[in-house]
PDB file of N, CA and C in Angstrom:
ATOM      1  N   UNK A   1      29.095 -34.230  16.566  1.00  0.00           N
ATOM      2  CA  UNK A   1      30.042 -33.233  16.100  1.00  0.00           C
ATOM      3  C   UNK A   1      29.638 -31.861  16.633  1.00  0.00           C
ATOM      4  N   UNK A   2      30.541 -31.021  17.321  1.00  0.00           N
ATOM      5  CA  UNK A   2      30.241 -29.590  17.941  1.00  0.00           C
ATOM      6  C   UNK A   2      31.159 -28.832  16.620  1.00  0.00           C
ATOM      7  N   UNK A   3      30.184 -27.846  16.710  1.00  0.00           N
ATOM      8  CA  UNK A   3      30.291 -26.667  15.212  1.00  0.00           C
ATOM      9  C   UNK A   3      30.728 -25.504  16.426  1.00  0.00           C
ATOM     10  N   UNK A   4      32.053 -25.213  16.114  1.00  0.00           N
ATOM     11  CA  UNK A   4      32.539 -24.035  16.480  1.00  0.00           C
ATOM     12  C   UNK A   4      32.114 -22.738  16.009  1.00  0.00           C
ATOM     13  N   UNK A   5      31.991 -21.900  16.777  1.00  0.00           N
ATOM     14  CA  UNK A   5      31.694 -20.297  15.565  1.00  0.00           C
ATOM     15  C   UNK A   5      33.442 -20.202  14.809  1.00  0.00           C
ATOM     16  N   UNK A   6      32.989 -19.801  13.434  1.00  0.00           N
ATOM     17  CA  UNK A   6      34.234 -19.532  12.555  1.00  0.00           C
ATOM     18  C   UNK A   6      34.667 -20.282  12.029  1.00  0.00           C
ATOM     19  N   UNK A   7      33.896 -21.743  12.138  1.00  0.00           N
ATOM     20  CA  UNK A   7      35.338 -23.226  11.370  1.00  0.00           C
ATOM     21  C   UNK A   7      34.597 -22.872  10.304  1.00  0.00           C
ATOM     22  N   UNK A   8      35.188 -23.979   9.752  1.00  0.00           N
ATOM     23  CA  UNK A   8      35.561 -23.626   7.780  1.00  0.00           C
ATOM     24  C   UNK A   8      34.348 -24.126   7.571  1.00  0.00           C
ATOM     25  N   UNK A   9      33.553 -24.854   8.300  1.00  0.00           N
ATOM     26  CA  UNK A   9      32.021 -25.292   7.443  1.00  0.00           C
ATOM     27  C   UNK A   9      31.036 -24.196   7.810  1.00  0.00           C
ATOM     28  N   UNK A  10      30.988 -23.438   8.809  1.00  0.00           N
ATOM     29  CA  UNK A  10      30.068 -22.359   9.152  1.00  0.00           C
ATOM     30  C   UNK A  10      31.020 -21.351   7.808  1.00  0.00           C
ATOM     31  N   UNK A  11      31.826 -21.071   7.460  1.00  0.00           N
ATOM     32  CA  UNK A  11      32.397 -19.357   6.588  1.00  0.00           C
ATOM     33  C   UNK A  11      31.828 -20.632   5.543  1.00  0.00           C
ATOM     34  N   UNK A  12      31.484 -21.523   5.195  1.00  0.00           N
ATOM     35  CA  UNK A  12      31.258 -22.176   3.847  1.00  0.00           C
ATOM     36  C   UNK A  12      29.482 -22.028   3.600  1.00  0.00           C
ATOM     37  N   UNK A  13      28.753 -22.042   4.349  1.00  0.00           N
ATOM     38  CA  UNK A  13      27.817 -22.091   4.997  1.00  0.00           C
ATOM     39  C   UNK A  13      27.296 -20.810   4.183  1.00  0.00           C
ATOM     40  N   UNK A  14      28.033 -19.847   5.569  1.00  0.00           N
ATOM     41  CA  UNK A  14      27.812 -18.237   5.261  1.00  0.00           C
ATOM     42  C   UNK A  14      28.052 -17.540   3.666  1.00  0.00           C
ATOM     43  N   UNK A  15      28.617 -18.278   3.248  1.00  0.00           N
ATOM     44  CA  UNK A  15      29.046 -17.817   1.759  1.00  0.00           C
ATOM     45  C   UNK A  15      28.204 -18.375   0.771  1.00  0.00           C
ATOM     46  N   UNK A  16      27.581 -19.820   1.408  1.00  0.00           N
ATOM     47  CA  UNK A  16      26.793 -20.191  -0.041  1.00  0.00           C
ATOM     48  C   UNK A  16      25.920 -19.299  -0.769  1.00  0.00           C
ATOM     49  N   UNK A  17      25.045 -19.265  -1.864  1.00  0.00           N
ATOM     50  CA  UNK A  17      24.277 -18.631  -2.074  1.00  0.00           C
ATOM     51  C   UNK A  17      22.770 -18.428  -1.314  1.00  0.00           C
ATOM     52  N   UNK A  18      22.556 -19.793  -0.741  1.00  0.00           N
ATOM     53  CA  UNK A  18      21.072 -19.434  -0.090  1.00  0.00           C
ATOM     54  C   UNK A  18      20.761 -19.030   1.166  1.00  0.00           C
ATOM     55  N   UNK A  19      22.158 -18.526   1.775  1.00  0.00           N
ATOM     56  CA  UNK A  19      22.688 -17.438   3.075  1.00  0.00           C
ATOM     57  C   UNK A  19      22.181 -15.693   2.705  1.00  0.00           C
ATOM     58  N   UNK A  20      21.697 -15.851   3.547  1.00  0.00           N
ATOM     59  CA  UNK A  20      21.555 -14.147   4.297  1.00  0.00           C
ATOM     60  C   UNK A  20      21.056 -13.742   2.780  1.00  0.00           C
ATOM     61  N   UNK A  21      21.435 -12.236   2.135  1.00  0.00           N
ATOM     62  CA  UNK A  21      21.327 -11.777   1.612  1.00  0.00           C
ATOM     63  C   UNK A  21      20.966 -11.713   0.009  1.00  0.00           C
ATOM     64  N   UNK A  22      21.861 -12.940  -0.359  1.00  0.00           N
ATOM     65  CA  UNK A  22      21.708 -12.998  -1.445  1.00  0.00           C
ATOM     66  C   UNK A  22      20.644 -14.064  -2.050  1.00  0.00           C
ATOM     67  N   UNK A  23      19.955 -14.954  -1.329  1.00  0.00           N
ATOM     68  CA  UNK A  23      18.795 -15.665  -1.481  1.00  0.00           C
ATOM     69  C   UNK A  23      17.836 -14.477  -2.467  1.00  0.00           C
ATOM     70  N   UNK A  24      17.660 -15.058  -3.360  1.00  0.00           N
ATOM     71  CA  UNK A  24      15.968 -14.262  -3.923  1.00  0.00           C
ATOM     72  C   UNK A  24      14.685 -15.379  -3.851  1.00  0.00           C
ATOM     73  N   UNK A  25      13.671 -13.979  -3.168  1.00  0.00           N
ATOM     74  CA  UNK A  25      12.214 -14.791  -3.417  1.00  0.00           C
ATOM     75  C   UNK A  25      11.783 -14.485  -4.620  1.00  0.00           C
ATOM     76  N   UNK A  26      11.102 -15.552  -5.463  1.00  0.00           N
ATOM     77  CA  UNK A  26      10.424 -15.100  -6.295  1.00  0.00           C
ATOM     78  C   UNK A  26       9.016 -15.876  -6.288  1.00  0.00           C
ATOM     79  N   UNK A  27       7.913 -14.846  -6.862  1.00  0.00           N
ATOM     80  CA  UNK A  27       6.722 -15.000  -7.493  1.00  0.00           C
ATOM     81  C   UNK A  27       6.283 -14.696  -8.759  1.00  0.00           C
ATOM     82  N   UNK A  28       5.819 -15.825  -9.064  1.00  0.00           N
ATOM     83  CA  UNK A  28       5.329 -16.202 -10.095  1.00  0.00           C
ATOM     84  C   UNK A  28       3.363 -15.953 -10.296  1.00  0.00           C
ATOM     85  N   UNK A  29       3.584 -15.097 -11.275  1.00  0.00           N
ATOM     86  CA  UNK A  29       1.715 -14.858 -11.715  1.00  0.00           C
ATOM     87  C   UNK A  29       1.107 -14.921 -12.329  1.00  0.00           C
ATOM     88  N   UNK A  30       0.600 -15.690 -13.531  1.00  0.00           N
ATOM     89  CA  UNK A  30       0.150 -15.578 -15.098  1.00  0.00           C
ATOM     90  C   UNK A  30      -1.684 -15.663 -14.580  1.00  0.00           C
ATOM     91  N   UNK A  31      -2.216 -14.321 -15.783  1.00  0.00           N
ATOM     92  CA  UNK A  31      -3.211 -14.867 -16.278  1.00  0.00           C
ATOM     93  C   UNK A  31      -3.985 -15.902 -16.832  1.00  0.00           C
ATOM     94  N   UNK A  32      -5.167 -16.193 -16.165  1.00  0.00           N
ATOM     95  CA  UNK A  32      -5.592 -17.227 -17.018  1.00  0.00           C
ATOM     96  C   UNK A  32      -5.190 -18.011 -18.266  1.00  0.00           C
ATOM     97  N   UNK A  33      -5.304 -16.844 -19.257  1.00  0.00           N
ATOM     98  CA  UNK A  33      -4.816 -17.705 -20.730  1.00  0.00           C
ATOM     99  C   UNK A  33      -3.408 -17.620 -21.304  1.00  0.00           C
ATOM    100  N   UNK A  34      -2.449 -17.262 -20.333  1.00  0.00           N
ATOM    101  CA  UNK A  34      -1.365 -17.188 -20.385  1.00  0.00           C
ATOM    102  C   UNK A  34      -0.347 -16.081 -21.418  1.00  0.00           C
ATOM    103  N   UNK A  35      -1.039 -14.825 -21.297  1.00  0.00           N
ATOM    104  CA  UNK A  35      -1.013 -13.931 -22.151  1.00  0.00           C
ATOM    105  C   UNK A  35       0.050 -12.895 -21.225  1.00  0.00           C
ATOM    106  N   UNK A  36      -0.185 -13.128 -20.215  1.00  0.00           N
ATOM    107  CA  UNK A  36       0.734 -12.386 -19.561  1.00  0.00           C
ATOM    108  C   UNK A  36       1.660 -12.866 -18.306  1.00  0.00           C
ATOM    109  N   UNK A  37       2.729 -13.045 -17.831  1.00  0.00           N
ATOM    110  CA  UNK A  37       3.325 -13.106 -16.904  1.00  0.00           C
ATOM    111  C   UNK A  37       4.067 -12.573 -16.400  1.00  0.00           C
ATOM    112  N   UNK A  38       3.968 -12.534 -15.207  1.00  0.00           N
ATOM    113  CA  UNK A  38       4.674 -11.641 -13.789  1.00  0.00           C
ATOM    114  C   UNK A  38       5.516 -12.213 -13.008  1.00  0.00           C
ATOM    115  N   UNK A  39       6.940 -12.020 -13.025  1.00  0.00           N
ATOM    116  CA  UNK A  39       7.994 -12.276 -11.529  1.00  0.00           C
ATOM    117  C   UNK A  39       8.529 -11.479 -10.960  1.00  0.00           C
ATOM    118  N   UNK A  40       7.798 -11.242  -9.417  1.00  0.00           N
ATOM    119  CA  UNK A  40       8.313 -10.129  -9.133  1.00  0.00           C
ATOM    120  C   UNK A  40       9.394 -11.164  -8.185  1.00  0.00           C
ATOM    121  N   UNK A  41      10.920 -10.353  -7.941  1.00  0.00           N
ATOM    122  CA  UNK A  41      11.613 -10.712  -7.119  1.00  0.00           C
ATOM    123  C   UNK A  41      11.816  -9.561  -5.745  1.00  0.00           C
ATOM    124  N   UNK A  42      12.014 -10.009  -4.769  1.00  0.00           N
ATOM    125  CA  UNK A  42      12.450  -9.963  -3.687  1.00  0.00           C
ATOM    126  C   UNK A  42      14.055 -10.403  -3.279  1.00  0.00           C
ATOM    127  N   UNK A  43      15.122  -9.663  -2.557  1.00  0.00           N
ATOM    128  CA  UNK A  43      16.109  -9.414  -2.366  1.00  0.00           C
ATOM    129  C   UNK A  43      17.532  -9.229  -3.181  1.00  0.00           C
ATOM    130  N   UNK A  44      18.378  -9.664  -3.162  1.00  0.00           N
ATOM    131  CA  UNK A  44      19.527  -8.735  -3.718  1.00  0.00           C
ATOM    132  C   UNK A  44      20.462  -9.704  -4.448  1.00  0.00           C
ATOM    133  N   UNK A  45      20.039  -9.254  -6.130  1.00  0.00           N
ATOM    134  CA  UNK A  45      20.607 -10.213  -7.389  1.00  0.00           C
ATOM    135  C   UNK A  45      21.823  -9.927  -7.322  1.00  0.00           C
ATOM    136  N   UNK A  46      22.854 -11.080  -7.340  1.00  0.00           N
ATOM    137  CA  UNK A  46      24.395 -11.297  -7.323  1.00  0.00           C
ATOM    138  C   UNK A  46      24.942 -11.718  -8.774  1.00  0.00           C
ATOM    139  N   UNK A  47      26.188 -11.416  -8.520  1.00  0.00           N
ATOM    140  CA  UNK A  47      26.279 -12.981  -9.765  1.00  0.00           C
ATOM    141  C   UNK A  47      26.383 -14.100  -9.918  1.00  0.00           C
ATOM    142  N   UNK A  48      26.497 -14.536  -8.519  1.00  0.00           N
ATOM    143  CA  UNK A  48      26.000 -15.843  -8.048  1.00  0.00           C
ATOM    144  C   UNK A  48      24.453 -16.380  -8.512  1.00  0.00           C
ATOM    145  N   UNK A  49      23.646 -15.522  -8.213  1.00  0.00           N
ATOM    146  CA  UNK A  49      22.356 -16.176  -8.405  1.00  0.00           C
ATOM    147  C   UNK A  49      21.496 -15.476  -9.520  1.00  0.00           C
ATOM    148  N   UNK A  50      21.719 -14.524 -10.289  1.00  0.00           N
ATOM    149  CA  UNK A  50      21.367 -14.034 -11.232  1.00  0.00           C
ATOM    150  C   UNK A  50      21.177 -15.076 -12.370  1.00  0.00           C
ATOM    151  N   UNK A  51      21.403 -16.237 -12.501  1.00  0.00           N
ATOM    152  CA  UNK A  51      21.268 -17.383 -13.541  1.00  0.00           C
ATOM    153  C   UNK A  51      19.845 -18.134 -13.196  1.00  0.00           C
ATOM    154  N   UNK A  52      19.393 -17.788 -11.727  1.00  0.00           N
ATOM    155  CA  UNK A  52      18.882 -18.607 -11.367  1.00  0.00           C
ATOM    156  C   UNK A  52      17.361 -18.079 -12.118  1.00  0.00           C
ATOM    157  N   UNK A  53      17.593 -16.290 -12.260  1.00  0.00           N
ATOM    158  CA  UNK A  53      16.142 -15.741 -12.961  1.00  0.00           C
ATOM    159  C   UNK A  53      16.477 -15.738 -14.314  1.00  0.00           C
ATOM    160  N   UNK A  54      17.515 -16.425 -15.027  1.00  0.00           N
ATOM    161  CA  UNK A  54      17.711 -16.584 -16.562  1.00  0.00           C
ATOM    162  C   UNK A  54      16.584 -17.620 -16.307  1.00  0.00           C
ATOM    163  N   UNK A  55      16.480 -18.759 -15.924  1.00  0.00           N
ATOM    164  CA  UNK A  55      15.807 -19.542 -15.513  1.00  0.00           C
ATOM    165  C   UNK A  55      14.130 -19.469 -15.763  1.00  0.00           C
ATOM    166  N   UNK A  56      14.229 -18.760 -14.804  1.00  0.00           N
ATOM    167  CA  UNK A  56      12.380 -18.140 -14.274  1.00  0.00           C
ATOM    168  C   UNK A  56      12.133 -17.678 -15.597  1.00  0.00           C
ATOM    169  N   UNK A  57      12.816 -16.839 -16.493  1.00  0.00           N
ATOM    170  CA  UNK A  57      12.388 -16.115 -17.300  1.00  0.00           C
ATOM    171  C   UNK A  57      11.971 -16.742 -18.684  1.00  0.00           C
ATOM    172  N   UNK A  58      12.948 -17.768 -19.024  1.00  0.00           N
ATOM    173  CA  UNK A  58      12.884 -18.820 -20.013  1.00  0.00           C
ATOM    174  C   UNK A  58      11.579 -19.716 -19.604  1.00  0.00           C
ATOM    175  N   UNK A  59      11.532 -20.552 -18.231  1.00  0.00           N
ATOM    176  CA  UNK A  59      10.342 -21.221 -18.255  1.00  0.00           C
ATOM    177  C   UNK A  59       9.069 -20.520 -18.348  1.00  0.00           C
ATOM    178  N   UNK A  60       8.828 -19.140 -18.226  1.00  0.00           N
ATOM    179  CA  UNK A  60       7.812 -18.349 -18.243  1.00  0.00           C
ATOM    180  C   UNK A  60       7.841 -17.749 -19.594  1.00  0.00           C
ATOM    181  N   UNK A  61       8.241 -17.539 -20.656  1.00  0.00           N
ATOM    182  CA  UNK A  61       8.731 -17.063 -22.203  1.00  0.00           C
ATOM    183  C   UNK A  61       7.880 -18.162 -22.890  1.00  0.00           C
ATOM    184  N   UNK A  62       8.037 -19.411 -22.272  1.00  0.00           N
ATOM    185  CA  UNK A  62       8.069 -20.811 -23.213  1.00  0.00           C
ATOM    186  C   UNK A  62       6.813 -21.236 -22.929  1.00  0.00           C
ATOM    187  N   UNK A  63       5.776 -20.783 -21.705  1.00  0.00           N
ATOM    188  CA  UNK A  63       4.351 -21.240 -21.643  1.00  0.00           C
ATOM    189  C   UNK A  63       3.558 -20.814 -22.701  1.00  0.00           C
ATOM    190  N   UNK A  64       3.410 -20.112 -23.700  1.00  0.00           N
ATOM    191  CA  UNK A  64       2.859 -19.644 -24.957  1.00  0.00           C
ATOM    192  C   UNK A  64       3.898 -19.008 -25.711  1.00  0.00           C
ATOM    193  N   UNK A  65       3.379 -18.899 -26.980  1.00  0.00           N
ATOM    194  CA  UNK A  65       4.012 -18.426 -28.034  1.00  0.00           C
ATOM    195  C   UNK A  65       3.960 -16.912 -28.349  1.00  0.00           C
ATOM    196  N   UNK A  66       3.166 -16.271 -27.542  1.00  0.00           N
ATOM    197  CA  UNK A  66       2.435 -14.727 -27.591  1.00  0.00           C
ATOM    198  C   UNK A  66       2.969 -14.479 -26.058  1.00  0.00           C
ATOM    199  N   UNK A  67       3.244 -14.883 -25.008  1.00  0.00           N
ATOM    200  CA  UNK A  67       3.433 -14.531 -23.501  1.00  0.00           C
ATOM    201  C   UNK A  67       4.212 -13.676 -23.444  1.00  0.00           C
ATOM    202  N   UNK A  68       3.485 -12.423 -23.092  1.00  0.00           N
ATOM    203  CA  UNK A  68       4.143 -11.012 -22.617  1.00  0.00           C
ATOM    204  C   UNK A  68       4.804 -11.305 -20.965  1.00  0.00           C
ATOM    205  N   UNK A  69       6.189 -11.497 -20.772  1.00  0.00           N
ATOM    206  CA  UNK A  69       6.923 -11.737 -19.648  1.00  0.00           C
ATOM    207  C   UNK A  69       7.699  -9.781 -18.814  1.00  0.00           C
ATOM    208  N   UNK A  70       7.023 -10.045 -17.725  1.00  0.00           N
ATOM    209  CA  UNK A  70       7.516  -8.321 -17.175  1.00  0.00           C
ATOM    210  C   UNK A  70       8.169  -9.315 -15.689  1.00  0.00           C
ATOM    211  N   UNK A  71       9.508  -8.629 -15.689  1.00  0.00           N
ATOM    212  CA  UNK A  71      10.072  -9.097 -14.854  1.00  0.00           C
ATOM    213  C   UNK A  71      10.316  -7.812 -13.691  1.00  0.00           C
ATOM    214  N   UNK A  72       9.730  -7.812 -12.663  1.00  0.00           N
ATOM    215  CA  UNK A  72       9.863  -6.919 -11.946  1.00  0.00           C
ATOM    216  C   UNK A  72      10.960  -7.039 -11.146  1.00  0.00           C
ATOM    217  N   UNK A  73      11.703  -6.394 -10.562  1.00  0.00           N
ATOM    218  CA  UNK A  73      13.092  -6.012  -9.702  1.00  0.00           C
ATOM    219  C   UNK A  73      12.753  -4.625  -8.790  1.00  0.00           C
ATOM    220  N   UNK A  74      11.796  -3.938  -8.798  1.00  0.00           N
ATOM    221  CA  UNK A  74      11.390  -2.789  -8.198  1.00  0.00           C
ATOM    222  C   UNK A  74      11.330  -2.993  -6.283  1.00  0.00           C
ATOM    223  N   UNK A  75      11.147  -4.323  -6.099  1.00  0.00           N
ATOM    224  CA  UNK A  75      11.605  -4.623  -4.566  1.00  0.00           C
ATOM    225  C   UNK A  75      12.592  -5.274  -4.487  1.00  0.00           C
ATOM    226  N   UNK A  76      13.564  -5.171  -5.474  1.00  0.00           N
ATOM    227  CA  UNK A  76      14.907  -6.228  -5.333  1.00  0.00           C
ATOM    228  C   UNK A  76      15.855  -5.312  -5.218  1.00  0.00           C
ATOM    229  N   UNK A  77      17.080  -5.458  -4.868  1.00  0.00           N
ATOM    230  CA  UNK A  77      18.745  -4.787  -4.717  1.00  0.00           C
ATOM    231  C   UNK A  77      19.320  -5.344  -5.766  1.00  0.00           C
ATOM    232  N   UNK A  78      20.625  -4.702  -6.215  1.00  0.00           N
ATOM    233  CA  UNK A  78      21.118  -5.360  -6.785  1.00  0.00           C
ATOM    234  C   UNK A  78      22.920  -5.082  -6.919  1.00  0.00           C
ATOM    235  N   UNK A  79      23.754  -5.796  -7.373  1.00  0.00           N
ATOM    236  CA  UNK A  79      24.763  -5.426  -6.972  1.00  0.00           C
ATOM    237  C   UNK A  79      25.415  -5.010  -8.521  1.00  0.00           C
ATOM    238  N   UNK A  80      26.123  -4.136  -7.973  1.00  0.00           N
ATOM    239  CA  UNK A  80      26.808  -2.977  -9.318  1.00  0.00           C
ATOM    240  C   UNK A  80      27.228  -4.034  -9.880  1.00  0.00           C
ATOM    241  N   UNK A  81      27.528  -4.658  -9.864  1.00  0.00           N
ATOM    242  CA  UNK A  81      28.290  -5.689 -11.033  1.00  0.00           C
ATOM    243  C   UNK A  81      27.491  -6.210 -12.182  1.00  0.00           C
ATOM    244  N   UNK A  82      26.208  -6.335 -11.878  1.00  0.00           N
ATOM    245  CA  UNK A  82      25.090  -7.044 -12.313  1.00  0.00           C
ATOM    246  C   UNK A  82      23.867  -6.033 -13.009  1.00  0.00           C
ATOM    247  N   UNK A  83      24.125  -4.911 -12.471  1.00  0.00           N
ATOM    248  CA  UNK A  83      23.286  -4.108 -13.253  1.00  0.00           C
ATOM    249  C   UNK A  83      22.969  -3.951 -14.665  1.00  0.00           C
ATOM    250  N   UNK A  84      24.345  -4.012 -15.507  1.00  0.00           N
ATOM    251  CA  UNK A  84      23.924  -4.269 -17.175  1.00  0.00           C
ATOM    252  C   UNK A  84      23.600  -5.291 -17.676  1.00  0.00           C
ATOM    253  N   UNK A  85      23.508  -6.549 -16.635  1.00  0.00           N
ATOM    254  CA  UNK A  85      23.007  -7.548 -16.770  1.00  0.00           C
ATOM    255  C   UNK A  85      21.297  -8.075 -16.431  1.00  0.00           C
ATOM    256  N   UNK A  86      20.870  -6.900 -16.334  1.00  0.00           N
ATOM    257  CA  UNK A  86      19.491  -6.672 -15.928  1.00  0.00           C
ATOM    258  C   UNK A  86      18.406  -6.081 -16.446  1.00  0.00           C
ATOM    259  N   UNK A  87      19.394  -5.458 -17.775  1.00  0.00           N
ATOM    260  CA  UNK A  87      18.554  -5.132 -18.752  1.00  0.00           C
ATOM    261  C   UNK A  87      17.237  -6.035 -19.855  1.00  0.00           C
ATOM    262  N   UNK A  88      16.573  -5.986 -20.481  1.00  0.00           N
ATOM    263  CA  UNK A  88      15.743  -6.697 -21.051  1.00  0.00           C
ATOM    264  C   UNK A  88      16.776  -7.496 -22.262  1.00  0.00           C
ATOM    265  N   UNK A  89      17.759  -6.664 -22.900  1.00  0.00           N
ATOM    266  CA  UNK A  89      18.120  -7.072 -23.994  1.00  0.00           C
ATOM    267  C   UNK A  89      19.505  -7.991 -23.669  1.00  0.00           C
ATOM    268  N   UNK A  90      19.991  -7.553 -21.981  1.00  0.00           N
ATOM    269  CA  UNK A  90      20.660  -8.481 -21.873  1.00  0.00           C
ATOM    270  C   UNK A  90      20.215  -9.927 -21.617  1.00  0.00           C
ATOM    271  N   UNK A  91      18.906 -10.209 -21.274  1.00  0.00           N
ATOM    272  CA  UNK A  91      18.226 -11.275 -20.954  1.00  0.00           C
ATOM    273  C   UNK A  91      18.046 -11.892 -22.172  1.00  0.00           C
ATOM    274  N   UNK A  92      17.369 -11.080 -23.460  1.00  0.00           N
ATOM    275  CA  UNK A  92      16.787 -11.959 -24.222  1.00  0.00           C
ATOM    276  C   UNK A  92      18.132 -12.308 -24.848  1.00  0.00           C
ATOM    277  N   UNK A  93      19.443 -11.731 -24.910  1.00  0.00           N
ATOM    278  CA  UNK A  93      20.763 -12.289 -25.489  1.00  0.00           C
ATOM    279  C   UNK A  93      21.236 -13.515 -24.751  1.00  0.00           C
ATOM    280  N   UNK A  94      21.146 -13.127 -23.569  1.00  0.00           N
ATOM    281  CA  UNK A  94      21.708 -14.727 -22.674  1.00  0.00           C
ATOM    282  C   UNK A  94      20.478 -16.032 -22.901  1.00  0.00           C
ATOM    283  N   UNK A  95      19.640 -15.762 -23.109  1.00  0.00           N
ATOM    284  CA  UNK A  95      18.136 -16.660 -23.608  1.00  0.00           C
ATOM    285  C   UNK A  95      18.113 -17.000 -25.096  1.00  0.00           C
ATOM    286  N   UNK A  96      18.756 -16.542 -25.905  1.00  0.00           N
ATOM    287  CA  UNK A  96      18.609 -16.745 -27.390  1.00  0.00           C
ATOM    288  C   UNK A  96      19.220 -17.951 -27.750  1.00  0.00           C
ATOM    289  N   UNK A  97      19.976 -18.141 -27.258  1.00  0.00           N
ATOM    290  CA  UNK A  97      20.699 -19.277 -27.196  1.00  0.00           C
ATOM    291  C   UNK A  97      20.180 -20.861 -26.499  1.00  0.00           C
ATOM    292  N   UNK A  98      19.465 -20.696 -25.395  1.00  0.00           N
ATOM    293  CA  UNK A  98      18.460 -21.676 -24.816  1.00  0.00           C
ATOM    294  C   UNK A  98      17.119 -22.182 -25.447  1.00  0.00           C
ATOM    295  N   UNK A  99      16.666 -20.743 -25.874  1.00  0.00           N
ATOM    296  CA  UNK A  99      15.124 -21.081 -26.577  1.00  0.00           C
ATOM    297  C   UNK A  99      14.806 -21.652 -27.851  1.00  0.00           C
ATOM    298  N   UNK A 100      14.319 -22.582 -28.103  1.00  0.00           N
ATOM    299  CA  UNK A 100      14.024 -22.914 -29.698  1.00  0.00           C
ATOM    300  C   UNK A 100      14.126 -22.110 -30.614  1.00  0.00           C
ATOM    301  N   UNK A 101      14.445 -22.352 -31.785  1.00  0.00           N
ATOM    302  CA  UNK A 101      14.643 -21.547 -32.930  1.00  0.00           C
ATOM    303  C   UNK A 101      13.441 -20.451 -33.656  1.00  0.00           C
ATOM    304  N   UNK A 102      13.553 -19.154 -33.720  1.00  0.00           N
ATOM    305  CA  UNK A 102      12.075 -18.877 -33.907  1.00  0.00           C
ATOM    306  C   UNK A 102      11.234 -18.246 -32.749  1.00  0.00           C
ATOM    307  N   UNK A 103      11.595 -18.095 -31.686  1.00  0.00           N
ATOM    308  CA  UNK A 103      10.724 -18.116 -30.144  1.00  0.00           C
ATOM    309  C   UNK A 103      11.393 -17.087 -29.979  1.00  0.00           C
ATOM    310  N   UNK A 104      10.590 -16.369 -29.369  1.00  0.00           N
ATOM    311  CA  UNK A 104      11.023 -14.569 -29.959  1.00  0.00           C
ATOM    312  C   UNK A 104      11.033 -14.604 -27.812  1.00  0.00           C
ATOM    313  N   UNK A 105      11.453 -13.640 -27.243  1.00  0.00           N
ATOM    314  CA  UNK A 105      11.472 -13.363 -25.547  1.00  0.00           C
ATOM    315  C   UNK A 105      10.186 -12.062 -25.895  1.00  0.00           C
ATOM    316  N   UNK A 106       9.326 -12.009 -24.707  1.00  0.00           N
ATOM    317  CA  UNK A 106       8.279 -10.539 -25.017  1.00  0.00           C
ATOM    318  C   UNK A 106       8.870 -10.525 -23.697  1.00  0.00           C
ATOM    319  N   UNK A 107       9.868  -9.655 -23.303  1.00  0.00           N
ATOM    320  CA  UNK A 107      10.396  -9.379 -21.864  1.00  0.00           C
ATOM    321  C   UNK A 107      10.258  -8.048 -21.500  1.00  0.00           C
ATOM    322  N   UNK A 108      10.028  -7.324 -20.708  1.00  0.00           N
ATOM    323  CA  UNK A 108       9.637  -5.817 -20.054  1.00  0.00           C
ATOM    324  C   UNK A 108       9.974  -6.093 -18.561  1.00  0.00           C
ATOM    325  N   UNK A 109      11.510  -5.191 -18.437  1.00  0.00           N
ATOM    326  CA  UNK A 109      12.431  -5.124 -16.674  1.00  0.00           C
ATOM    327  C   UNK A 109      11.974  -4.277 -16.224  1.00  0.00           C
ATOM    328  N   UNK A 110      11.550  -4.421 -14.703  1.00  0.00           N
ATOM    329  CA  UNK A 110      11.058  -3.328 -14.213  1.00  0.00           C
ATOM    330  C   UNK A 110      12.540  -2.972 -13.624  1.00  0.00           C
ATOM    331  N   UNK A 111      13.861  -1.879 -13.565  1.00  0.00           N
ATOM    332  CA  UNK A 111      14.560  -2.207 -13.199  1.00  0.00           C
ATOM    333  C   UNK A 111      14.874  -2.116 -11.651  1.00  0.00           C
ATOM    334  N   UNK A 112      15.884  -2.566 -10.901  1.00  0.00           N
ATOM    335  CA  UNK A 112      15.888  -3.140  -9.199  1.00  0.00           C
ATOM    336  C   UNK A 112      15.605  -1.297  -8.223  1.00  0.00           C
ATOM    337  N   UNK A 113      15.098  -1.481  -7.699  1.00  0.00           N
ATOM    338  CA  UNK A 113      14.514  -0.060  -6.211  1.00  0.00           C
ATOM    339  C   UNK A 113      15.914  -0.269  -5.670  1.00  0.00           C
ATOM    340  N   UNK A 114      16.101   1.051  -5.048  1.00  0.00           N
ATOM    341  CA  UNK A 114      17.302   1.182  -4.483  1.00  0.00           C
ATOM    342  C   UNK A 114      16.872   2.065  -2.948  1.00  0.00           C
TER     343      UNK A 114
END
């Protein structure tokens, strides 16, 4: 099969989420006794993929019962749409609902560098 530039599977391609721009790296860092954890992200949160660090943030919340979670965005972009969605309290609201009953979020946003 020859892939033309422009057919409908290359603009499908180009649009997914793990194309160009909107891919995020993330790292993951906890202390030893799991008292603290760190994700810093790398590139530019959509609303496409912004679920994907609801994610990161919940499995890192849920390694202890005391885990101070700081989510850094200070090397990330982000797109106006998504900005009030990047707050700490919007996180632990979209998370309250996922986490066991009782399981409090210790979340601190660093918010996204521009």
């Amino acid at each position: 099969m020859v892939r033309r530039a422009g057919s409908p599977r290359e603009r499908a391609m180009d649009a997914h989420p793990s194309a160009g721009r909107q891919k995020l790296k993330v790292l993951v860092t906890a202390d030893p006794d799991l008292d603290a954890v760190r994700i810093i992200v790398h590139g530019c949160v959509s609303p496409v993929n912004i679920h994907g660090l609801d994610l990161v943030v919940r499995r890192a919340a849920s390694l202890a019962p005391r885990t101070d979670v700081t989510l850094d965005l200070g090397h990330a972009q982000a797109w106006d749409a998504v900005n009030g969605d990047l707050e700490a309290a919007s996180f632990t609201t979209r998370l309250a609902a996922a986490m066991p009953a009782g399981t409090g979020i210790r979340l601190h946003v660093i918010p996204p560098g521009d």
